[in-house]
C-alpha atoms as a PDB file:
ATOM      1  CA  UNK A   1      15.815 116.631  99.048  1.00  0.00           C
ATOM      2  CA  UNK A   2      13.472 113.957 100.729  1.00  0.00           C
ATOM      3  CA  UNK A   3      11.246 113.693 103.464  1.00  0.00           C
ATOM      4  CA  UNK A   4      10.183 109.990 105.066  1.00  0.00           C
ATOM      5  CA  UNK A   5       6.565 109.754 104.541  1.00  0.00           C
ATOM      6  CA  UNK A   6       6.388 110.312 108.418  1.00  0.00           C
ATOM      7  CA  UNK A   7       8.769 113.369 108.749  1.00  0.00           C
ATOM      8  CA  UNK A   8      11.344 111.326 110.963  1.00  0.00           C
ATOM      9  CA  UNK A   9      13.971 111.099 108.061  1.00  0.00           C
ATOM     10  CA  UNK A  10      15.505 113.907 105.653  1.00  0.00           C
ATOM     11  CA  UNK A  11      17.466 112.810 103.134  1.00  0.00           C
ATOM     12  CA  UNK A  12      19.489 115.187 100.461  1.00  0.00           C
ATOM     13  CA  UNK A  13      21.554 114.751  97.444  1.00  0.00           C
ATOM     14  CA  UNK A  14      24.455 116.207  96.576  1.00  0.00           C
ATOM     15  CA  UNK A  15      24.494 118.134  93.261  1.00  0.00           C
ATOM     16  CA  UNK A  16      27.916 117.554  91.652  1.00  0.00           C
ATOM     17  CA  UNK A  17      28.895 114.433  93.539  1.00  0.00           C
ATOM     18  CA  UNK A  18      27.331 111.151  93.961  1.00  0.00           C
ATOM     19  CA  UNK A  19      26.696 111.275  97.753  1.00  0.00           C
ATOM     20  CA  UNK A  20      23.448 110.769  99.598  1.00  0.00           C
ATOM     21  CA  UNK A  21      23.401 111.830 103.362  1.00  0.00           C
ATOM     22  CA  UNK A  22      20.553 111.386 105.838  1.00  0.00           C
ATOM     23  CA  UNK A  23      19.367 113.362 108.805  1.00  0.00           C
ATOM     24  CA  UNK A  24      17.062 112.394 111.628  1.00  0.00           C
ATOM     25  CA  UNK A  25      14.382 115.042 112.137  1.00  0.00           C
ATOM     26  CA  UNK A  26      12.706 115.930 115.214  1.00  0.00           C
ATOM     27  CA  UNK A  27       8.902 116.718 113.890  1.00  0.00           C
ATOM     28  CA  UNK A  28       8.120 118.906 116.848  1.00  0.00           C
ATOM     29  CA  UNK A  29      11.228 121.465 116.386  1.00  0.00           C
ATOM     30  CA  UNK A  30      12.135 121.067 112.927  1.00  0.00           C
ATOM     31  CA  UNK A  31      15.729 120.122 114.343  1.00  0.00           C
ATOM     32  CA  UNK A  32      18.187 118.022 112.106  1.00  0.00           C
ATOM     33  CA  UNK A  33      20.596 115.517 113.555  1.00  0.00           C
ATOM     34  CA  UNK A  34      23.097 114.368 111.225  1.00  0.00           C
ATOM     35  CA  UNK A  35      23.288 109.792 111.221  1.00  0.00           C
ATOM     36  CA  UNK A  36      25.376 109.887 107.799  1.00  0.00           C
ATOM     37  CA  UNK A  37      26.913 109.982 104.434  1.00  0.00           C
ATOM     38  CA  UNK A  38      26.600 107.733 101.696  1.00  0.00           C
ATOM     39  CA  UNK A  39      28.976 107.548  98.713  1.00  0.00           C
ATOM     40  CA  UNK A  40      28.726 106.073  95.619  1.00  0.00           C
ATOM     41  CA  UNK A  41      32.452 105.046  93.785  1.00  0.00           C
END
C-alpha cells in the first residue's frame, strides 16, 4: 500500500494477483473513493 506524497491518492497491491487499484482520498475524513483497477496480463 501507497500513499501520494500529498495524501490525495492511495494506491494498493494485490497479493496473489498482478492488479494495482487506486483510490482518491479525502485528507480531511480519511474517506476512500474508489477511480480504478489496473491489471497486468
Amino acid at each position: 500500500m501507497l500513499i501520494s506524497p500529498y495524501g490525495e491518492f492511495l494506491y494498493a497491491a494485490a497479493m496473489f494477483d498482478d492488479d494495482l487499484v487506486t483510490f482518491s482520498r479525502n485528507i480531511g475524513k480519511g474517506n476512500l473513493a474508489f477511480i480504478g483497477r489496473f491489471e497486468v496480463e
